[in-house]
N, C-alpha and C. Protein backbone atom coordinates (compact mmCIF):
# COMPACT_ATOMS: atom_id res chain seq x y z
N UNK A 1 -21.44 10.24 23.42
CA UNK A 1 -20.02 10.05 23.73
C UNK A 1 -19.23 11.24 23.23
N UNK A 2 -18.80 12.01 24.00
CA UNK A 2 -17.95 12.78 23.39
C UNK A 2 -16.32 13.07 23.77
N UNK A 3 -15.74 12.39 24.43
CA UNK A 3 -14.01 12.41 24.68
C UNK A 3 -13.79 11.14 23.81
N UNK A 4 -12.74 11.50 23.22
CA UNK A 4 -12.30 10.57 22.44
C UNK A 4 -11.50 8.99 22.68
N UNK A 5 -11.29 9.19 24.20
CA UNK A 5 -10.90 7.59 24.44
C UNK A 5 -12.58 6.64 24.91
N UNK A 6 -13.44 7.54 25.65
CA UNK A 6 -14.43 7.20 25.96
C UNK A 6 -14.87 6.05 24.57
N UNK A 7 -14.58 6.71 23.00
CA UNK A 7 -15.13 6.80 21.94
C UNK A 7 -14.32 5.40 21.36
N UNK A 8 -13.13 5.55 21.78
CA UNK A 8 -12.00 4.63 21.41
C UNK A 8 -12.74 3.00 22.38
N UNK A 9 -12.72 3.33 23.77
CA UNK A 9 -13.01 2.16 24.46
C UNK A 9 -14.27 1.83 23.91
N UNK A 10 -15.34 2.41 23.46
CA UNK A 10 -16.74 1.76 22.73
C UNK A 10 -15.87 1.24 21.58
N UNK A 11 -15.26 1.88 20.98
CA UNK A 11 -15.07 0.77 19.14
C UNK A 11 -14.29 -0.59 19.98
N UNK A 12 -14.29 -0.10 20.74
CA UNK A 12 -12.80 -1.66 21.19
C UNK A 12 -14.22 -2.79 21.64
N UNK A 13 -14.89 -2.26 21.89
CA UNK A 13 -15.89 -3.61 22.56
C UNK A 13 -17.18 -3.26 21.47
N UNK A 14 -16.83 -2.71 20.14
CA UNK A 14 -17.76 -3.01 19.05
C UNK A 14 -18.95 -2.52 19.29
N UNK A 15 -18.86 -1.30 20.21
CA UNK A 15 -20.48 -0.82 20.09
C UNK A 15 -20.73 0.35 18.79
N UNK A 16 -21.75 0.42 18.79
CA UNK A 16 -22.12 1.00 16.89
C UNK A 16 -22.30 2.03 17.21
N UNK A 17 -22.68 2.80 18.56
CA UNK A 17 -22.75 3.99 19.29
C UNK A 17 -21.81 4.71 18.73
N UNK A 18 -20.40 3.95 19.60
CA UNK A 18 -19.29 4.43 19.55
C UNK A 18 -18.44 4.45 17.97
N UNK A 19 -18.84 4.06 17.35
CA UNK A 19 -17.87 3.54 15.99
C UNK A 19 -18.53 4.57 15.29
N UNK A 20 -20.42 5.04 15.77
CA UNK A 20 -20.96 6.05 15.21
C UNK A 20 -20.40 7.47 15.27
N UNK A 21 -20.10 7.24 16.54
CA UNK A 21 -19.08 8.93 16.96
C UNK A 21 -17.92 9.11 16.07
N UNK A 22 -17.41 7.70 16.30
CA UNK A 22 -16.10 7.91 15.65
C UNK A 22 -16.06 8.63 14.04
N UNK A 23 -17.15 7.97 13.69
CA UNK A 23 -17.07 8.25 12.19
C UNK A 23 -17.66 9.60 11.72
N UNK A 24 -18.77 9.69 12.59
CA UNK A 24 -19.14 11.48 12.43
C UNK A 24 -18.04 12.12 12.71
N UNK A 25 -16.68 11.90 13.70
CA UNK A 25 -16.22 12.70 14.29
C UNK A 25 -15.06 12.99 13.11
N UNK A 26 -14.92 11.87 12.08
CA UNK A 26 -13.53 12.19 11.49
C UNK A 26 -13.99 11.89 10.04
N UNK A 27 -15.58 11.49 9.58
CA UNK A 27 -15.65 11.25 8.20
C UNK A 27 -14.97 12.35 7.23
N UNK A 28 -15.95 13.61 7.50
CA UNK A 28 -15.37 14.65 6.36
C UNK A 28 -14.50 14.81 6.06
N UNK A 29 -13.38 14.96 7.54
CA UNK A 29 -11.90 15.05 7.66
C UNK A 29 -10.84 14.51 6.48
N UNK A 30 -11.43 12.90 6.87
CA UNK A 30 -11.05 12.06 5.62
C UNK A 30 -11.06 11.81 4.40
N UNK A 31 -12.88 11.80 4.64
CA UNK A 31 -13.09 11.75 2.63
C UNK A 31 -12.54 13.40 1.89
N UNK A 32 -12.39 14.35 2.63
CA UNK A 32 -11.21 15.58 1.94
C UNK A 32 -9.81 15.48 1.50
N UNK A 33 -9.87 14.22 2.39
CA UNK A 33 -8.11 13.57 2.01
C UNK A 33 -8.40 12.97 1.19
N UNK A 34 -8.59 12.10 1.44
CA UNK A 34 -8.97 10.65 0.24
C UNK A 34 -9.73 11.38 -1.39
N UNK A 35 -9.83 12.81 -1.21
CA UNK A 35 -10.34 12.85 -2.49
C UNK A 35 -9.27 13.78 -3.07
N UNK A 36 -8.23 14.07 -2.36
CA UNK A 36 -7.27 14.47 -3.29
C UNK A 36 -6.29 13.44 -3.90
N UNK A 37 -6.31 12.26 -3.22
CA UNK A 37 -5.86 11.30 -4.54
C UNK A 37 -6.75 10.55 -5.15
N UNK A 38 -8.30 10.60 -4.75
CA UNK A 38 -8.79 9.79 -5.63
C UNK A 38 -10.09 10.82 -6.29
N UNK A 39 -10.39 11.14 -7.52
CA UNK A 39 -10.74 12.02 -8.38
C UNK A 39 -12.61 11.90 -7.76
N UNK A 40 -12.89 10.60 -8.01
CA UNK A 40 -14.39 10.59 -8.34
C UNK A 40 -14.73 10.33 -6.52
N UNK A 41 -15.98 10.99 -6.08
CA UNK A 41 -16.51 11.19 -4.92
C UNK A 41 -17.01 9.89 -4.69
N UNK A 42 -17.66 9.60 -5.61
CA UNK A 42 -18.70 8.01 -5.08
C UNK A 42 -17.51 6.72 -4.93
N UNK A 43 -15.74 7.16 -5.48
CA UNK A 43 -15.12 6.25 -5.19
C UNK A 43 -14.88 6.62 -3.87
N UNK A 44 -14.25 7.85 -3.72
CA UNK A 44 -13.77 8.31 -2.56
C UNK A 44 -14.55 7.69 -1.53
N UNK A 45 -15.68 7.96 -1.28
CA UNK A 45 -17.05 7.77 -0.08
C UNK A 45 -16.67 5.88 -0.59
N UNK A 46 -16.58 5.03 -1.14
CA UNK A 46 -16.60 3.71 -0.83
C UNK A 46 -14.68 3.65 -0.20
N UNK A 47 -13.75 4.22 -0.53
CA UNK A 47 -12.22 4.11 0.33
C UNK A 47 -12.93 4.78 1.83
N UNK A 48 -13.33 5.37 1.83
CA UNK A 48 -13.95 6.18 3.00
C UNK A 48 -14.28 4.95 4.09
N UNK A 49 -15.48 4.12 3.87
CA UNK A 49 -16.00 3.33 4.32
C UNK A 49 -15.32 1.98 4.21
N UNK A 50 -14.33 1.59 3.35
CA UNK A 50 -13.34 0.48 3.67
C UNK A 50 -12.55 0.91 4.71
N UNK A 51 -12.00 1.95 4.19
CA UNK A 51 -10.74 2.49 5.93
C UNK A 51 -11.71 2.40 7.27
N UNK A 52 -13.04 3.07 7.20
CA UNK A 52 -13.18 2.64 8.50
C UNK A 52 -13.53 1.44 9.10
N UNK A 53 -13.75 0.40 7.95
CA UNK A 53 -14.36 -0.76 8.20
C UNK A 53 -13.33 -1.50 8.57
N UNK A 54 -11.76 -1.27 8.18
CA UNK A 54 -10.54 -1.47 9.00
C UNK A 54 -9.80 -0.80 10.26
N UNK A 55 -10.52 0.08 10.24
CA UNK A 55 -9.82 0.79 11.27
C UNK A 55 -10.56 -0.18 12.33
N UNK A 56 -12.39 0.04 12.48
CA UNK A 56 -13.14 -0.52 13.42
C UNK A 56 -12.92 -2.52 13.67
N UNK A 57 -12.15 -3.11 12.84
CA UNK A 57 -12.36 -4.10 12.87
C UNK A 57 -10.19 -4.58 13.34
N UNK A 58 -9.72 -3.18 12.95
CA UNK A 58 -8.15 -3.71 13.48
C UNK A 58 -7.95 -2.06 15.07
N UNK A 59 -8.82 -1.67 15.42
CA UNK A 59 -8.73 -0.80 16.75
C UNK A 59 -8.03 -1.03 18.30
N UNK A 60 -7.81 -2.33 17.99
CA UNK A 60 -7.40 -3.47 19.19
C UNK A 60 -5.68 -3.31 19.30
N UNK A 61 -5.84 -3.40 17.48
CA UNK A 61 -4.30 -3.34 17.63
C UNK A 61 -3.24 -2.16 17.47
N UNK A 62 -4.38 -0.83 17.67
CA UNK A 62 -3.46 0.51 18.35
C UNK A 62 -3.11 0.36 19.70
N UNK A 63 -1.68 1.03 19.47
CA UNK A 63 -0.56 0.55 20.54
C UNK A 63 -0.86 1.53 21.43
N UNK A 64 -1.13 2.70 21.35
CA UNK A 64 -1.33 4.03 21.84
C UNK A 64 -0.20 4.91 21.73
N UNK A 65 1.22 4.25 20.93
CA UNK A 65 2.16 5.20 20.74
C UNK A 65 1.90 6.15 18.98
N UNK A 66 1.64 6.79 19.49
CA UNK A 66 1.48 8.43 18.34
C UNK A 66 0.41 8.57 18.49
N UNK A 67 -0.40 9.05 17.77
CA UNK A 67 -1.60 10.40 17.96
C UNK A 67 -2.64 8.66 16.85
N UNK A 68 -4.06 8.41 17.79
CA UNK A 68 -4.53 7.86 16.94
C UNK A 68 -5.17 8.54 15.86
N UNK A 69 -5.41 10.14 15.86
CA UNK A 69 -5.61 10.16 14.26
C UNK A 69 -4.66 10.04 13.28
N UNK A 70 -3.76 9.82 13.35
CA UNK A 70 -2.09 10.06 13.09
C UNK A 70 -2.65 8.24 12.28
N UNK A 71 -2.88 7.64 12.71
CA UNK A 71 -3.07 5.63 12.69
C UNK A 71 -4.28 5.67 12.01
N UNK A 72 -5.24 6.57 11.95
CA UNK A 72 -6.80 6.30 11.17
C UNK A 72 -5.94 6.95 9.91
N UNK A 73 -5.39 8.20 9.52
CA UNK A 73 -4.66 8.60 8.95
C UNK A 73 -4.28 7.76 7.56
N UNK A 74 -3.20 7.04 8.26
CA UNK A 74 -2.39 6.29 7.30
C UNK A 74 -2.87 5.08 7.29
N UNK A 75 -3.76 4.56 7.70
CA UNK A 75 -5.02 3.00 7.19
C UNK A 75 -6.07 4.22 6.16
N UNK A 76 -6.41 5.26 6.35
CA UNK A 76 -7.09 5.75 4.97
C UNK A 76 -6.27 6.22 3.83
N UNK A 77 -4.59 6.43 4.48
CA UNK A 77 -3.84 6.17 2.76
C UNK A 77 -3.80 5.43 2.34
N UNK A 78 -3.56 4.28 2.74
CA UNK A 78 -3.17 3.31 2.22
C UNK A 78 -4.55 2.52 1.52
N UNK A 79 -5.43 2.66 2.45
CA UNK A 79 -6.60 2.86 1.28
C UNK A 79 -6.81 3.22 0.16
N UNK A 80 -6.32 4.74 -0.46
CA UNK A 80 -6.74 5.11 -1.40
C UNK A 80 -5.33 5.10 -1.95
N UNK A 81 -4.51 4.55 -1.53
CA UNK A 81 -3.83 3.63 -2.55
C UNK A 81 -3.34 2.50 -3.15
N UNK A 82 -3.98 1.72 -1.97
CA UNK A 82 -4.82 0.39 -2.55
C UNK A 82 -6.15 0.89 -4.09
N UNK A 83 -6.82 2.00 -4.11
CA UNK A 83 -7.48 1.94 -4.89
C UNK A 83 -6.68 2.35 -6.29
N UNK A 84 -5.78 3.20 -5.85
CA UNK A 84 -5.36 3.58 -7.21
C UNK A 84 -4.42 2.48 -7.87
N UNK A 85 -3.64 1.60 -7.32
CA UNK A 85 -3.46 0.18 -7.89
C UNK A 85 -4.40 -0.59 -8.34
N UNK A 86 -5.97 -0.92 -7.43
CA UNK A 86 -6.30 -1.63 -8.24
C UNK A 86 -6.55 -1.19 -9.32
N UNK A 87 -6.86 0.53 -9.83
CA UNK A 87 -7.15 1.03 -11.19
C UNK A 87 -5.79 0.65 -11.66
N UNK A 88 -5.11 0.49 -11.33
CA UNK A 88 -3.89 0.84 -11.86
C UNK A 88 -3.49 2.02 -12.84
N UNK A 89 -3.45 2.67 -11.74
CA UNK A 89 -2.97 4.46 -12.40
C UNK A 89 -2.11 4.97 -11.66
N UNK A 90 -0.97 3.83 -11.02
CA UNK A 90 0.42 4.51 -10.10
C UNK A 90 1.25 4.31 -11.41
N UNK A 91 1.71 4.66 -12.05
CA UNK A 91 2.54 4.55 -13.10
C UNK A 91 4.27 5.21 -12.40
N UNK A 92 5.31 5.29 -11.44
CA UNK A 92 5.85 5.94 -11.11
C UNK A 92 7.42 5.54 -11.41
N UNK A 93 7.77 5.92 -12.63
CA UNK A 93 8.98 5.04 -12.77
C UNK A 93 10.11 6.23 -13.57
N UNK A 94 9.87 7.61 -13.51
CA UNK A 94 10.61 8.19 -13.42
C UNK A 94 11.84 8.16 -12.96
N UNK A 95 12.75 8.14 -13.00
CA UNK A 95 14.22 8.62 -12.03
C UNK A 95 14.84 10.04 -11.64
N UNK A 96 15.26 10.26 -10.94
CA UNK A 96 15.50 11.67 -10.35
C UNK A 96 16.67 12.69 -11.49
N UNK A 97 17.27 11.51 -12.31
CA UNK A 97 18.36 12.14 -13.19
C UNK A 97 17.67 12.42 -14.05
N UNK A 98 16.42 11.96 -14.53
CA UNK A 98 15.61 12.03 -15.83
C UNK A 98 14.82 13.72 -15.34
N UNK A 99 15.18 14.47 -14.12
CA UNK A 99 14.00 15.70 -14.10
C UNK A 99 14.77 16.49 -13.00
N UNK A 100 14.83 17.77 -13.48
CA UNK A 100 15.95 18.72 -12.59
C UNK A 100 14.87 19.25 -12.03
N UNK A 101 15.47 19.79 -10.94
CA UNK A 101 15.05 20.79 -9.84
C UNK A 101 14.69 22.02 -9.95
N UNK A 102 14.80 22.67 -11.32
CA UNK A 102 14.57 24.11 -11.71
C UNK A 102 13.34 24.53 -11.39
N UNK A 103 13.58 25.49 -10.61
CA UNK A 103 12.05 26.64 -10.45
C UNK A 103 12.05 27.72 -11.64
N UNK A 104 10.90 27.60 -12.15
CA UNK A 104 10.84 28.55 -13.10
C UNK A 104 10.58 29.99 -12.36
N UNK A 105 10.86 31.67 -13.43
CA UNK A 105 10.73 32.27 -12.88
C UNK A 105 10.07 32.97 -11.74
N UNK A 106 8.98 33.00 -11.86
CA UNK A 106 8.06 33.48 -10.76
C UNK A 106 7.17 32.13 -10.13
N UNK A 107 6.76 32.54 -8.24
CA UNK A 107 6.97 31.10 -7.62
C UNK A 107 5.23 31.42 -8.05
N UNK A 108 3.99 31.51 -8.36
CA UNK A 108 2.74 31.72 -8.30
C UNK A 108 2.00 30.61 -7.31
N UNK A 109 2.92 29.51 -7.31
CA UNK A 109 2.31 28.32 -6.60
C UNK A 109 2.11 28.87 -4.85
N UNK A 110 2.75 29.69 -4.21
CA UNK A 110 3.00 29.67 -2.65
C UNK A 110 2.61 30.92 -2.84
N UNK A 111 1.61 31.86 -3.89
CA UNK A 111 0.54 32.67 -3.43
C UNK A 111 -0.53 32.23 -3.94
N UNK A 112 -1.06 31.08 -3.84
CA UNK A 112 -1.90 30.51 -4.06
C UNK A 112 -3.08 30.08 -2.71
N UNK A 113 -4.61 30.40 -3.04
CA UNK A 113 -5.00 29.86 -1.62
C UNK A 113 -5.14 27.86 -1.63
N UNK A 114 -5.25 27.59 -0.85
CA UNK A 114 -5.53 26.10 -0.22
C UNK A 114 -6.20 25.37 -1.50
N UNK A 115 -7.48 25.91 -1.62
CA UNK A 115 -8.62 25.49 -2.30
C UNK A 115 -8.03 25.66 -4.28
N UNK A 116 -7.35 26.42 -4.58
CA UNK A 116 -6.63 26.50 -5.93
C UNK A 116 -5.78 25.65 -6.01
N UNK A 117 -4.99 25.20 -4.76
CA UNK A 117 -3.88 24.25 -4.62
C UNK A 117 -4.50 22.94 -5.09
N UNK A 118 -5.61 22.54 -4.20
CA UNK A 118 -6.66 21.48 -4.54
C UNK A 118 -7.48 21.29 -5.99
N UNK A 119 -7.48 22.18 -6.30
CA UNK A 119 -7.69 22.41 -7.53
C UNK A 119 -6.81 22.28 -8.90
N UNK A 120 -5.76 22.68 -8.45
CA UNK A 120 -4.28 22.18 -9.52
C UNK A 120 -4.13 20.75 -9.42
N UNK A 121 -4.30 20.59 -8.15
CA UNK A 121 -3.82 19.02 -7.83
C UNK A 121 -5.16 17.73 -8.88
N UNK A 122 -5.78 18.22 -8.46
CA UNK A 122 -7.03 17.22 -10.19
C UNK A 122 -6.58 17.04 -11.11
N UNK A 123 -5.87 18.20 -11.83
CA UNK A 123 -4.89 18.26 -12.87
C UNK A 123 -3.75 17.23 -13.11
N UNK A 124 -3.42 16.98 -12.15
CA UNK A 124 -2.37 16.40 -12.24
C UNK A 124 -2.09 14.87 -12.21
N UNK A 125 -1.19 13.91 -13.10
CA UNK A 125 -1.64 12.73 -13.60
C UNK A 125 -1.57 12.08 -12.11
N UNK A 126 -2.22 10.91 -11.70
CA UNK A 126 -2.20 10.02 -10.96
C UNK A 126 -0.78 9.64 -9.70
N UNK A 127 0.32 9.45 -10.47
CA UNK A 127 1.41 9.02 -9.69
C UNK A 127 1.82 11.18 -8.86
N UNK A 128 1.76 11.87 -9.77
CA UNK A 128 1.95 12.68 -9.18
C UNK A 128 1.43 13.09 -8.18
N UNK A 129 0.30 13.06 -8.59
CA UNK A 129 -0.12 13.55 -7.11
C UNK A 129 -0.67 13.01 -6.23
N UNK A 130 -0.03 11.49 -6.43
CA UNK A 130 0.05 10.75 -5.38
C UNK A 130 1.48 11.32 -4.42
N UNK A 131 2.56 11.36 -5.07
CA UNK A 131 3.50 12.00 -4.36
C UNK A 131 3.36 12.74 -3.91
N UNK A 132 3.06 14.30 -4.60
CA UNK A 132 3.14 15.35 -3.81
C UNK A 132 1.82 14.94 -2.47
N UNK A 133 0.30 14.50 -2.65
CA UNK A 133 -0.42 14.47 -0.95
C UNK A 133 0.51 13.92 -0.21
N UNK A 134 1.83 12.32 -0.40
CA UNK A 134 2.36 11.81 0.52
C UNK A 134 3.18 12.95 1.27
N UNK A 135 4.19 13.51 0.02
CA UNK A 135 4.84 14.59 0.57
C UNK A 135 4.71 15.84 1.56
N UNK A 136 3.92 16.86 0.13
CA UNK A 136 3.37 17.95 0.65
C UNK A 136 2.38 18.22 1.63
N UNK A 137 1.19 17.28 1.49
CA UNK A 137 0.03 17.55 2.20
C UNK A 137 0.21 16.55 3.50
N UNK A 138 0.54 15.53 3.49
CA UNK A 138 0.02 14.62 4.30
C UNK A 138 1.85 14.49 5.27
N UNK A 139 2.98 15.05 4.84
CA UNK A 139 4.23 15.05 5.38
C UNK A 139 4.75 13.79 5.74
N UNK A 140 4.70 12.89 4.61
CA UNK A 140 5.77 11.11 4.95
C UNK A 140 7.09 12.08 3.99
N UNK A 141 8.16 11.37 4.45
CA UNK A 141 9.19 11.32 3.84
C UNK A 141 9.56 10.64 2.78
N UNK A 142 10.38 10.86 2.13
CA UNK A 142 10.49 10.37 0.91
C UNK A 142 10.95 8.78 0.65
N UNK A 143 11.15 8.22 2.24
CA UNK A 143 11.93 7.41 2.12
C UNK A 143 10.65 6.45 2.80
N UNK A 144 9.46 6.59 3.49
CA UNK A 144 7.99 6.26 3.95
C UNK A 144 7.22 6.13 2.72
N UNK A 145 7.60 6.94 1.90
CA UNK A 145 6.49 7.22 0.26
C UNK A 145 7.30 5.66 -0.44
N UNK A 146 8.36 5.68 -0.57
CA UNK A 146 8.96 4.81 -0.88
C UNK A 146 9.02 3.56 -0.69
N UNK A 147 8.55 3.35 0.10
CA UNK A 147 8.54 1.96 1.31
C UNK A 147 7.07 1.39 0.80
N UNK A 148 5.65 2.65 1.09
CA UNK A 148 4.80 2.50 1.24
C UNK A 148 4.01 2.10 -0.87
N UNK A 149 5.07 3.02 -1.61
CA UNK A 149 4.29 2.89 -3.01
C UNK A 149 5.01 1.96 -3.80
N UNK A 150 6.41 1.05 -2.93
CA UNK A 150 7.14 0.17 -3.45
C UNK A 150 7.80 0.57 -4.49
N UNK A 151 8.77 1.88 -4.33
CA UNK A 151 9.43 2.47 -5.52
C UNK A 151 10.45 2.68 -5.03
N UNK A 152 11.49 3.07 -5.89
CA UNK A 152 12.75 3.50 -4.99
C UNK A 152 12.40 5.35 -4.50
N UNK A 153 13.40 5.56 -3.33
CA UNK A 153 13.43 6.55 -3.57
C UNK A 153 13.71 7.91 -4.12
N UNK A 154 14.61 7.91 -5.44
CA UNK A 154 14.86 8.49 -6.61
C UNK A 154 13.55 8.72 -7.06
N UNK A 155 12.85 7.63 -7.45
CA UNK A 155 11.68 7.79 -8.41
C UNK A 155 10.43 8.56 -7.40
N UNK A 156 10.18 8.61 -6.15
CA UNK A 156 9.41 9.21 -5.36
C UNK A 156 10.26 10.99 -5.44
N UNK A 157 11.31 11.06 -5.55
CA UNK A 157 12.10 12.67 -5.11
C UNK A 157 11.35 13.07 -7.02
N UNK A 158 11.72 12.68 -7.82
CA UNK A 158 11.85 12.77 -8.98
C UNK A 158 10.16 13.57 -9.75
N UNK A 159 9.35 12.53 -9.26
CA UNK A 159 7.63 12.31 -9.22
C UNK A 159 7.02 13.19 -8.53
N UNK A 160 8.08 14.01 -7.48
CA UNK A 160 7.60 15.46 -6.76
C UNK A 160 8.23 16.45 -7.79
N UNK A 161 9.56 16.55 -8.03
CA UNK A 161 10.15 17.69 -8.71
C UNK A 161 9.27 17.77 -9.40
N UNK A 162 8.53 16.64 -10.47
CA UNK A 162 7.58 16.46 -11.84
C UNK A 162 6.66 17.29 -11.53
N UNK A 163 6.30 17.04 -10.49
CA UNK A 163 4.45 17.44 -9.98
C UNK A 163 4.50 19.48 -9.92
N UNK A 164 5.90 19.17 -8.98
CA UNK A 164 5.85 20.47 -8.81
C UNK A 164 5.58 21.34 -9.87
N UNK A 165 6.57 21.06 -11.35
CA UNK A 165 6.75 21.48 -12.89
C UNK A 165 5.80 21.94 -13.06
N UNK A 166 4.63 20.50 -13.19
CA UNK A 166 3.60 20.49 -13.90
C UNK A 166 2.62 21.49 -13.15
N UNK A 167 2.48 21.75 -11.52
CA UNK A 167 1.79 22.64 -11.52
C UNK A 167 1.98 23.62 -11.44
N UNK A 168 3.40 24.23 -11.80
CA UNK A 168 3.62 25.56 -11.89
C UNK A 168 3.31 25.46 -14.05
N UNK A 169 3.24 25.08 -14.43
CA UNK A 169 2.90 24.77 -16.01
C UNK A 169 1.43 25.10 -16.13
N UNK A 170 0.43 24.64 -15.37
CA UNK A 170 -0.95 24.95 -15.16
C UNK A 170 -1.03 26.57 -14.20
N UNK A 171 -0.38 26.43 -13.31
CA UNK A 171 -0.32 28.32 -12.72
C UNK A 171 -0.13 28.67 -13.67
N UNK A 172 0.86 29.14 -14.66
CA UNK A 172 1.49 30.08 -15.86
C UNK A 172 0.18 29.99 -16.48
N UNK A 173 -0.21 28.76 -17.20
CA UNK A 173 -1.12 28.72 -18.56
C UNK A 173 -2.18 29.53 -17.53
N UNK A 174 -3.12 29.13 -16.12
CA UNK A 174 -4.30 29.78 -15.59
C UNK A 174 -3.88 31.59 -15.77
N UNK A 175 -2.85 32.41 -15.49
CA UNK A 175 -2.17 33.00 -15.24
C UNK A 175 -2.38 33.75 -16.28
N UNK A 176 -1.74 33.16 -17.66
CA UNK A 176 -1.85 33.83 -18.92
C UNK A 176 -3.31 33.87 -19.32
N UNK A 177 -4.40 32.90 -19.02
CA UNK A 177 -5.55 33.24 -19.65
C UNK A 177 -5.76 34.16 -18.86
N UNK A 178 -5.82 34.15 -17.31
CA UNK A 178 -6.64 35.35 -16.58
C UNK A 178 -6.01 36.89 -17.49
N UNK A 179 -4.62 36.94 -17.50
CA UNK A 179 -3.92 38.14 -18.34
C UNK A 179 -4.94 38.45 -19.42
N UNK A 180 -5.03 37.05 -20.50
CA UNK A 180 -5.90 37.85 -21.48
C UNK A 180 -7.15 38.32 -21.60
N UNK A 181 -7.71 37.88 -20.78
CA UNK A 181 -9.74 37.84 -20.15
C UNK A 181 -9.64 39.27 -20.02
N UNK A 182 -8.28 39.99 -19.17
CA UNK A 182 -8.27 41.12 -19.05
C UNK A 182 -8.34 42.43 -19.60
């Protein structure tokens, strides 16, 4: 099977063919997402396999309005943040007055490649960078992040400014050791 509605009409009538395509076609895709909010791989690979075990079992009820990876998408966020509740490690109760907007001097973050970005982001505690993938990586609005992590939206704007801080706090410190190695 290789066109993707061809692929779509097999999951709709439950053939394993088709649900097989599907999942070769978009596993990696996913578990790369799903592992920037969730740390450990062997969790990631089990959110991996719940999202699709919902996607394949609720496929009926894509409408066909937006892009269905756009809909596998956000059933594997909400996945892996279903997981980070049940750990319970959304802690997000910041407020936006409690954390200013200041960029520190030099931006190091936006000459950074992809893979360092991903790499800062480990660093960073749980609720954060849950915000920034909703935000930055994955593009919901602040007012979708809000809806979706049951916070206001102050505390979602607030939990990005934070994130941002903190990983320009880890650029500087990486920054200064590379300086002294030198």
């Amino acid at each position: 099977m290789d066109g993707l509605q061809d692929i779509l009409q097999g999951c709709i009538q439950e053939d394993s063919s088709a649900q097989e395509s599907l999942y070769n076609r978009y596993s990696s895709l996913f578990l790369s997402m799903i592992l920037r909010y969730v740390k450990r791989r062997d969790v990631a690979e089990d959110v991996l396999v719940e999202g699709f075990y919902k996607i394949f079992s609720k496929i009926d009820s894509f409408n066909g309005k937006g892009s269905f990876e756009g809909w596998m998408k956000r059933i594997m966020v909400n996945e892996a943040l279903m997981e980070l509740r049940k750990k319970n490690v959304l802690h997000l109760s910041v407020e936006l007055n409690q954390a200013s907007d200041r960029v520190d001097d030099v931006d190091h973050i936006s000459r950074m490649s992809y893979e360092e970005l991903l790499t800062l982001l480990d660093d960073l505690p749980p609720g954060y960078r849950t915000v920034f993938n909703m935000y930055v990586i994955e593009g919901y609005k602040h007012r979708e992040i809000a809806e979706i992590l049951d916070i206001s939206i102050n505390t979602s704007k607030s939990q990005l400014i934070l994130a941002k801080k903190k990983m320009q706090e880890l650029v500087k410190k990486k920054h200064d050791l590379t300086k002294l190695g030198s």
